[in-house]
C-alpha atoms as a PDB file:
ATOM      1  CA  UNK A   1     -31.281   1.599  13.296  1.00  0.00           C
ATOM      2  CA  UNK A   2     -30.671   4.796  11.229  1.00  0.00           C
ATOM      3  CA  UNK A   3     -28.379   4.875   8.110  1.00  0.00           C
ATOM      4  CA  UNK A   4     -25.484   6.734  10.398  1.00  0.00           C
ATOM      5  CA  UNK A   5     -25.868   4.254  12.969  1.00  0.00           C
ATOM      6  CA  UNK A   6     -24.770   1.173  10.256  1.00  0.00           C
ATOM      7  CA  UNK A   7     -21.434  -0.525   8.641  1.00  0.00           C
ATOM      8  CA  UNK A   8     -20.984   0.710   5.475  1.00  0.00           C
ATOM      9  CA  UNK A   9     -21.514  -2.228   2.543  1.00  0.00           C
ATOM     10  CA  UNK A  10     -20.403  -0.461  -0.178  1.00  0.00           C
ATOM     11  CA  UNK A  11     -19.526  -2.740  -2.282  1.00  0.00           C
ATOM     12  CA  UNK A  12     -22.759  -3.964  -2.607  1.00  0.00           C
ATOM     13  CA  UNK A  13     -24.234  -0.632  -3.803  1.00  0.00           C
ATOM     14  CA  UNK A  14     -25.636  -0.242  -7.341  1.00  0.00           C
ATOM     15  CA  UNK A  15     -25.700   3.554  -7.622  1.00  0.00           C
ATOM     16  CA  UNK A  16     -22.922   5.117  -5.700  1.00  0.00           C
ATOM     17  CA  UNK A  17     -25.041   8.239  -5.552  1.00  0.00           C
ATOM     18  CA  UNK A  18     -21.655   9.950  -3.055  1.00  0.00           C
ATOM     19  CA  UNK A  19     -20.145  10.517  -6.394  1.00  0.00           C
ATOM     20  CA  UNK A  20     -22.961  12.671  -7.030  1.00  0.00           C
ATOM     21  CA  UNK A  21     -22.848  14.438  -3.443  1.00  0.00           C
ATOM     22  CA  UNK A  22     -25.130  12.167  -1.415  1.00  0.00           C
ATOM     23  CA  UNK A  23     -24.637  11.360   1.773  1.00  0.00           C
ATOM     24  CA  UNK A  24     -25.834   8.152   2.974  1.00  0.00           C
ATOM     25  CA  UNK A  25     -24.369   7.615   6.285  1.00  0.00           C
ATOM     26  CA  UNK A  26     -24.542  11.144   7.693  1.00  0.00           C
ATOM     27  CA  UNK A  27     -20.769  11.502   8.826  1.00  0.00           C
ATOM     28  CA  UNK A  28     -19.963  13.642   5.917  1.00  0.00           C
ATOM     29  CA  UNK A  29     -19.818  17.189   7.856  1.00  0.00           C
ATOM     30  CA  UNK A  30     -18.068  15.269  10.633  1.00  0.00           C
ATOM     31  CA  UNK A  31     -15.746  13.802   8.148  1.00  0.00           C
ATOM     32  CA  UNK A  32     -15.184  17.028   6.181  1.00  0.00           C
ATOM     33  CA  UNK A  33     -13.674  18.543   9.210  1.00  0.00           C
ATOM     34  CA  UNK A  34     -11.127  15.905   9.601  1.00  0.00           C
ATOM     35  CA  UNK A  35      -9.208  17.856   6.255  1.00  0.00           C
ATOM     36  CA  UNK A  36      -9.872  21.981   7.607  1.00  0.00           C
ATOM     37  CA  UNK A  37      -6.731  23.242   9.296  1.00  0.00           C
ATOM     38  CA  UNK A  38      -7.148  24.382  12.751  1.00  0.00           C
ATOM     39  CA  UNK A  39      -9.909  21.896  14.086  1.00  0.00           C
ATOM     40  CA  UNK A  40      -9.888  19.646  17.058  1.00  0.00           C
ATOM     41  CA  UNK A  41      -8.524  16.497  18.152  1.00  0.00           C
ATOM     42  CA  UNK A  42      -9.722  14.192  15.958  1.00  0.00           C
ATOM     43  CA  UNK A  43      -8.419  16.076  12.602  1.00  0.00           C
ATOM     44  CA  UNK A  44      -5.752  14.652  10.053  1.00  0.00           C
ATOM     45  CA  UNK A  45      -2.003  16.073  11.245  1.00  0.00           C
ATOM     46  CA  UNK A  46      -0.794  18.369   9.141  1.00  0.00           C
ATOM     47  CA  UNK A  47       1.790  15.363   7.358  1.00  0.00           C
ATOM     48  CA  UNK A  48      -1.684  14.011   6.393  1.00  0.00           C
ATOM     49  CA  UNK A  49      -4.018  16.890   5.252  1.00  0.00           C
ATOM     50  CA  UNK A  50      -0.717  17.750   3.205  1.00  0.00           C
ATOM     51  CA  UNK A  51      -0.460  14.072   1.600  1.00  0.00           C
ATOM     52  CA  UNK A  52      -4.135  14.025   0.924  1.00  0.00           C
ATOM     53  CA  UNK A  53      -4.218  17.422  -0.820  1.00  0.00           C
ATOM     54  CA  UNK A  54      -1.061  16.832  -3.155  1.00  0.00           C
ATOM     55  CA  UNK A  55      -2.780  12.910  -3.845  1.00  0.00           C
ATOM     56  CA  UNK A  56      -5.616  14.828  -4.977  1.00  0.00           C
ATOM     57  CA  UNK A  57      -3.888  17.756  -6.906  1.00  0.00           C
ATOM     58  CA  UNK A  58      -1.980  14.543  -9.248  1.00  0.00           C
ATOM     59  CA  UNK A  59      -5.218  12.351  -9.490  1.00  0.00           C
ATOM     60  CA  UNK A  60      -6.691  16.556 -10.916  1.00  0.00           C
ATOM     61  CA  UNK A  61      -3.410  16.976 -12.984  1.00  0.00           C
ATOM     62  CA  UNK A  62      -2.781  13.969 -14.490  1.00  0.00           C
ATOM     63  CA  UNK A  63      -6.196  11.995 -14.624  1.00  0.00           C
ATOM     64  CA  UNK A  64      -5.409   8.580 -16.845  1.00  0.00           C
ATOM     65  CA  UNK A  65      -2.267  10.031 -18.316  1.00  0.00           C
ATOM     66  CA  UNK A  66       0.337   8.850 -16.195  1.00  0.00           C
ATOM     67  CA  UNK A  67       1.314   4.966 -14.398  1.00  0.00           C
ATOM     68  CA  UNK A  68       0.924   4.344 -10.786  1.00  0.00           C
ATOM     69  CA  UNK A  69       4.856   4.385 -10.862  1.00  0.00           C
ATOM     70  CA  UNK A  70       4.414   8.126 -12.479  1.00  0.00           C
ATOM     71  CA  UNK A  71       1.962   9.447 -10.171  1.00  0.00           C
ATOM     72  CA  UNK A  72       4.281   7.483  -7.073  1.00  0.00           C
ATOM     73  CA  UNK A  73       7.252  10.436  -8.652  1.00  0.00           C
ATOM     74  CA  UNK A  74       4.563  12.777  -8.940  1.00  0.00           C
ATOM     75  CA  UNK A  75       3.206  12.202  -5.491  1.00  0.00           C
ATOM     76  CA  UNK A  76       7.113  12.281  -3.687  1.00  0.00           C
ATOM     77  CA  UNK A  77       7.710  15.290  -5.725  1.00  0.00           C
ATOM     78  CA  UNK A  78       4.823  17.598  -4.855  1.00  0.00           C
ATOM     79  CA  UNK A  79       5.177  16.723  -0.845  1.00  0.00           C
ATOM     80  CA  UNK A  80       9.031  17.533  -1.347  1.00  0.00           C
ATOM     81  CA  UNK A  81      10.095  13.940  -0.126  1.00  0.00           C
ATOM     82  CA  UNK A  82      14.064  13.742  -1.281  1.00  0.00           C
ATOM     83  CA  UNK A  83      14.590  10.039   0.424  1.00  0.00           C
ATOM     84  CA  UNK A  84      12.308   6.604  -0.498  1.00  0.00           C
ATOM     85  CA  UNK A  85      12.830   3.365   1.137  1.00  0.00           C
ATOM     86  CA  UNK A  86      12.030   0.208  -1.613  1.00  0.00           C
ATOM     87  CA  UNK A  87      10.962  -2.833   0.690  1.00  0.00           C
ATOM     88  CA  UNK A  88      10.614  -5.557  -1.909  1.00  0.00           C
ATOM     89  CA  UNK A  89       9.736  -9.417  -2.064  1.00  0.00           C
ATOM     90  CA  UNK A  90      13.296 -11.152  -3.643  1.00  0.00           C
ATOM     91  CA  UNK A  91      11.432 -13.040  -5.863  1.00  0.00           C
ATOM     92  CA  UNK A  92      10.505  -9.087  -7.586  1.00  0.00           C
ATOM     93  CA  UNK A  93      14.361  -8.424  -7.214  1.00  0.00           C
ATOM     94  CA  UNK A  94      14.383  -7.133 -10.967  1.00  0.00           C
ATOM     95  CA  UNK A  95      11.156  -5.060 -10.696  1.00  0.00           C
ATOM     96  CA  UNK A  96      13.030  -3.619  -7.528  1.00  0.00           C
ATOM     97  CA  UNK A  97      16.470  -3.161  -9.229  1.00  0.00           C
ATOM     98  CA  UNK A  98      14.297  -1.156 -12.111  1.00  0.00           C
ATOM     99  CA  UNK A  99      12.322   0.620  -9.667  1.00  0.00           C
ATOM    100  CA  UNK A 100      15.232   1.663  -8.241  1.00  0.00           C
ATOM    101  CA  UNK A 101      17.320   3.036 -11.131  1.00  0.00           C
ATOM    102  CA  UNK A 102      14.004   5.297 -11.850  1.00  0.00           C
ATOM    103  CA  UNK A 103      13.752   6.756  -9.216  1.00  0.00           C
ATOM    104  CA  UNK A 104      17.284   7.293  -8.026  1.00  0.00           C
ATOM    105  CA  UNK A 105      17.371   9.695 -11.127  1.00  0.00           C
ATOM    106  CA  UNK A 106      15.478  11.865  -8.715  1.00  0.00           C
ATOM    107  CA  UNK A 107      15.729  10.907  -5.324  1.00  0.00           C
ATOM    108  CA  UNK A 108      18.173   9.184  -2.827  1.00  0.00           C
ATOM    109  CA  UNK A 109      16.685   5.286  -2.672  1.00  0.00           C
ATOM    110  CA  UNK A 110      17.547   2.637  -0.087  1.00  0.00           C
ATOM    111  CA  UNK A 111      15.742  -0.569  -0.612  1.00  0.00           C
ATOM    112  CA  UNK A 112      16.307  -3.732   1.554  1.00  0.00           C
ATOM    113  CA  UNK A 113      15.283  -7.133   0.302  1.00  0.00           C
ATOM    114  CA  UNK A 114      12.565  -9.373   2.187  1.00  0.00           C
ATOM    115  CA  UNK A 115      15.371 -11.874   3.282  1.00  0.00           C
ATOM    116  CA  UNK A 116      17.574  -9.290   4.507  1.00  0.00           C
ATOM    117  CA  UNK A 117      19.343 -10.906   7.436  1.00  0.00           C
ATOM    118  CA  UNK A 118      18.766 -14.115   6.763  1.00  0.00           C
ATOM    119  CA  UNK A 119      16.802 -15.358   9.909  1.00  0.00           C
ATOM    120  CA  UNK A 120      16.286 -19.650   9.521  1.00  0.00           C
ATOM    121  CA  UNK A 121      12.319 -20.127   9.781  1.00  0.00           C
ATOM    122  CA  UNK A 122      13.227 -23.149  11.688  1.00  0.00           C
ATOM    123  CA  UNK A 123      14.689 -20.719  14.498  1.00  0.00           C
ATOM    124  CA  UNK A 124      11.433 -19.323  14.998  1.00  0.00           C
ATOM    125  CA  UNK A 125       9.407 -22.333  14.361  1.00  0.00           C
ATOM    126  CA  UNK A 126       7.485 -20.842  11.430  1.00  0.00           C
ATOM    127  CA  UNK A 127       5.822 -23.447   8.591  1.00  0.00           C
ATOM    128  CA  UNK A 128       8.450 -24.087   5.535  1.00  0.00           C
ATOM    129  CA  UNK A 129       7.368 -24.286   2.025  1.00  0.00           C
ATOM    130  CA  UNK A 130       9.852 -27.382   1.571  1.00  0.00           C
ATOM    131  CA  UNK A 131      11.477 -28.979   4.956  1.00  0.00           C
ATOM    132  CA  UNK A 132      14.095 -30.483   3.333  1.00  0.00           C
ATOM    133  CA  UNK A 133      15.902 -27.018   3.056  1.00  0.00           C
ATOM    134  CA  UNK A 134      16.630 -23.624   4.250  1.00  0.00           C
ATOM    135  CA  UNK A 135      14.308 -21.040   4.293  1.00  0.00           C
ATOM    136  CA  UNK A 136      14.770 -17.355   5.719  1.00  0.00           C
ATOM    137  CA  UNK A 137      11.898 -15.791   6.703  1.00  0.00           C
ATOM    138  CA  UNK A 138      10.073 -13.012   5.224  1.00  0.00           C
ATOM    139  CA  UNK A 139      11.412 -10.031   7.404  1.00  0.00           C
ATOM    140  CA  UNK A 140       9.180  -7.451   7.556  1.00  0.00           C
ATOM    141  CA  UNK A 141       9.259  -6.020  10.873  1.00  0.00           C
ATOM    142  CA  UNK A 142      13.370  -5.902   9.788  1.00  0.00           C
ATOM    143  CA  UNK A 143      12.670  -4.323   6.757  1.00  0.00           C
ATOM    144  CA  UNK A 144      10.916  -1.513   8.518  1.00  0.00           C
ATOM    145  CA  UNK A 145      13.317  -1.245  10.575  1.00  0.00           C
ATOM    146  CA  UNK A 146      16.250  -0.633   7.953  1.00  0.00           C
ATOM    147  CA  UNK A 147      14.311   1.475   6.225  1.00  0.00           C
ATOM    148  CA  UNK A 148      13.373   3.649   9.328  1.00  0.00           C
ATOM    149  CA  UNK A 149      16.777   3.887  10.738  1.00  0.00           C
ATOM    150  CA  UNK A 150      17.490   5.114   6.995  1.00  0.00           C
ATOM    151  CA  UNK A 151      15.469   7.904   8.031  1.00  0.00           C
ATOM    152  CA  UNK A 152      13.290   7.662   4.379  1.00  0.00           C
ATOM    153  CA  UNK A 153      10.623  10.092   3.656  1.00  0.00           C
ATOM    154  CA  UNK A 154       8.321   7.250   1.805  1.00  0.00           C
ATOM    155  CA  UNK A 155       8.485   3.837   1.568  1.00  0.00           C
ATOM    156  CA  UNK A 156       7.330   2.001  -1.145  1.00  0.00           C
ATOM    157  CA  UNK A 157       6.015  -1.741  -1.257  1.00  0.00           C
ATOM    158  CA  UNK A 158       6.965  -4.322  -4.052  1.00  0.00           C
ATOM    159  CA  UNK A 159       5.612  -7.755  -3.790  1.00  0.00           C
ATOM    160  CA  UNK A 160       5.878  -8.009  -0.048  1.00  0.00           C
ATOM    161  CA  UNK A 161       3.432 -11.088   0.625  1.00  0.00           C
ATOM    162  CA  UNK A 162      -0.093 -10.701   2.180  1.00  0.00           C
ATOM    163  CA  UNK A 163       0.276 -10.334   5.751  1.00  0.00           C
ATOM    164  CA  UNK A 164       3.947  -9.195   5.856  1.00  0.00           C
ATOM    165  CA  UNK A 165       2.933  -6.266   3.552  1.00  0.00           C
ATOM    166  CA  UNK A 166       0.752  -5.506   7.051  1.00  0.00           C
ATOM    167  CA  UNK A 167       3.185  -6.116   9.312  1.00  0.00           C
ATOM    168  CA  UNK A 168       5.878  -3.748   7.187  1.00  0.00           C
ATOM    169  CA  UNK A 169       3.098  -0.721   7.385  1.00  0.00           C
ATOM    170  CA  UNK A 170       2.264  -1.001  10.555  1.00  0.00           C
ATOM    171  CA  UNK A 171       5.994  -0.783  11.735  1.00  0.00           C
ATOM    172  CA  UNK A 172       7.274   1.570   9.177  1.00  0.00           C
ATOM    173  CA  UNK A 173       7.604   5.208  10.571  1.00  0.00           C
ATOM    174  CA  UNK A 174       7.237   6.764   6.932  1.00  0.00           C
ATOM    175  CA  UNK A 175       4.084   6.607   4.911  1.00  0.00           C
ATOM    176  CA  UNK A 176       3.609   3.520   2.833  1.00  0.00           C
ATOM    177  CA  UNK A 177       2.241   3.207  -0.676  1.00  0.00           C
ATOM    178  CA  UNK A 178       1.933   0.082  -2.956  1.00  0.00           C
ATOM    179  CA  UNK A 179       3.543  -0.037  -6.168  1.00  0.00           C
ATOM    180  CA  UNK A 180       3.172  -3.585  -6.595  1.00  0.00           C
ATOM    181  CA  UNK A 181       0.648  -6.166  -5.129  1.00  0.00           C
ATOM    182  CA  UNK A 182       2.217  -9.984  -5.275  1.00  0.00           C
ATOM    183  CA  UNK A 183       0.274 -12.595  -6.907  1.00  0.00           C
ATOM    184  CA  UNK A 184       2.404 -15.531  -7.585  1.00  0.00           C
ATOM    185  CA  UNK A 185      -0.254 -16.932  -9.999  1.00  0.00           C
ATOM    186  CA  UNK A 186      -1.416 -14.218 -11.939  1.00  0.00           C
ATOM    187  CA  UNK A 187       2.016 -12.585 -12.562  1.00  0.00           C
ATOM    188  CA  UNK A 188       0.918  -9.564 -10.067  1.00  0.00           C
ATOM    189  CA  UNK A 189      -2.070  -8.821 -11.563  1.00  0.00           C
ATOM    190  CA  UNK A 190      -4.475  -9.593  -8.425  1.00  0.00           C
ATOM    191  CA  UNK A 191      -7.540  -8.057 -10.308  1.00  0.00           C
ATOM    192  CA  UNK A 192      -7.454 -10.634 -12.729  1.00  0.00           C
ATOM    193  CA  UNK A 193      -9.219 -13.161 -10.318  1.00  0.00           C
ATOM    194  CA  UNK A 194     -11.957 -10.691 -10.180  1.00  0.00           C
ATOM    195  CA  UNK A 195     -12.573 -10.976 -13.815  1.00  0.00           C
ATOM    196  CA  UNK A 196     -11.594 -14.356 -14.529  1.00  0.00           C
ATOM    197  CA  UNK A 197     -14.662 -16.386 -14.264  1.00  0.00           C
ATOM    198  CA  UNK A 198     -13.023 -19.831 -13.807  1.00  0.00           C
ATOM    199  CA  UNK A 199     -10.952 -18.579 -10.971  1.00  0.00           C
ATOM    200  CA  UNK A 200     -13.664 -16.103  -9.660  1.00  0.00           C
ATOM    201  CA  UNK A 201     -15.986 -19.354  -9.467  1.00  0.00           C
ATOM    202  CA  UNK A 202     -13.195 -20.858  -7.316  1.00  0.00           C
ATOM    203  CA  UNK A 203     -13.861 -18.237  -4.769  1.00  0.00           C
ATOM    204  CA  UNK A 204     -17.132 -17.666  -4.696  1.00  0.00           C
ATOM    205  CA  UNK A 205     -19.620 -19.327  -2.731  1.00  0.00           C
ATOM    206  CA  UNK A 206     -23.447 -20.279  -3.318  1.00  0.00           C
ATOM    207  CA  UNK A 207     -24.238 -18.860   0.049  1.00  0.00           C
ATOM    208  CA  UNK A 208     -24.296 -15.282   0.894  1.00  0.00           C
END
């Protein structure tokens, strides 16, 4: 089976020669035209070759000098975006509230809270943390839904919990981008497992 014909593993590569122009798969003139304007069917729309080149233009600009909540202002400013949607986790309701007050110095901001609505998990039969109380779900799909009746440009993630975090991009009609990743454990930091050997060990397994 030829390289082009594989999965790509990565992760498991010691050089990353692509950094340096190689390319290992052979896809990379197929790929290329996915960002020139006027190709086929199978190119970026326009929304995305436009996202894409103004995510690049920041990373050029402002290389290691600026947060991931600067270049998230950066980013909304140089694609002209006037309205963000904040979907956040309530238990990050003061990161939102901050988040929030930073960015409405710039932009119009609606944000909508993870228990908007207040649907009982025991209506939909969903699992409860502690049955000996009410719980709302975690709604997503709702969230979305606010946020795209809203009409926002962008809509930006903090804290939603794994899975839900899926389930709000894949039902949000705006682009999505992560300002913050939830990780109850490690204040959320996720990457710290990575480099934490006595959780990492936790994790890993002797087999491959």
């Amino acid at each position: 089976m030829s390289s082009k014909d594989k999965d790509p593993r990565c992760a498991r590569c010691e050089t990353h020669a692509c950094s340096d122009g190689a390319d290992c798969f052979g896809h990379a003139d197929e790929h290329l035209e996915l960002y020139r304007d006027g190709m086929g069917s199978a190119a970026l729309p326009d929304d995305l070759k436009r996202m894409h080149r103004a995510a690049t233009a920041i990373e050029g600009r402002h290389y290691c000098r600026e947060t991931r909540l600067g270049e998230l202002i950066l980013f909304a400013r140089e694609m002209g975006f006037t309205k963000l949607g904040v979907a956040f986790c309530i238990g990050l309701s003061e990161e939102a509230a901050v988040v929030e007050r930073v960015l409405s110095q710039e932009f119009d901001v609606v944000s909508v809270c993870c228990k908007a609505g207040g649907i009982d998990k025991q209506n939909m039969q969903y699992e409860q943390i502690d049955d000996g109380r009410f719980e709302a779900i975690c709604n997503s799909a709702g969230q979305a839904d606010f946020l795209n009746r809203a009409g926002t440009d962008l809509n930006i993630i903090c804290g939603l919990c794994v899975g839900h975090d899926a389930v709000f991009t894949k039902r949000s009609n705006a682009p999505v981008t992560t300002l913050i990743a939830k990780d109850r454990v490690l204040a959320h930091n996720p990457a710290a497992a990575l480099w934490c050997r006595y959780i990492r060990r936790t994790l890993e397994s002797d087999e491959e």
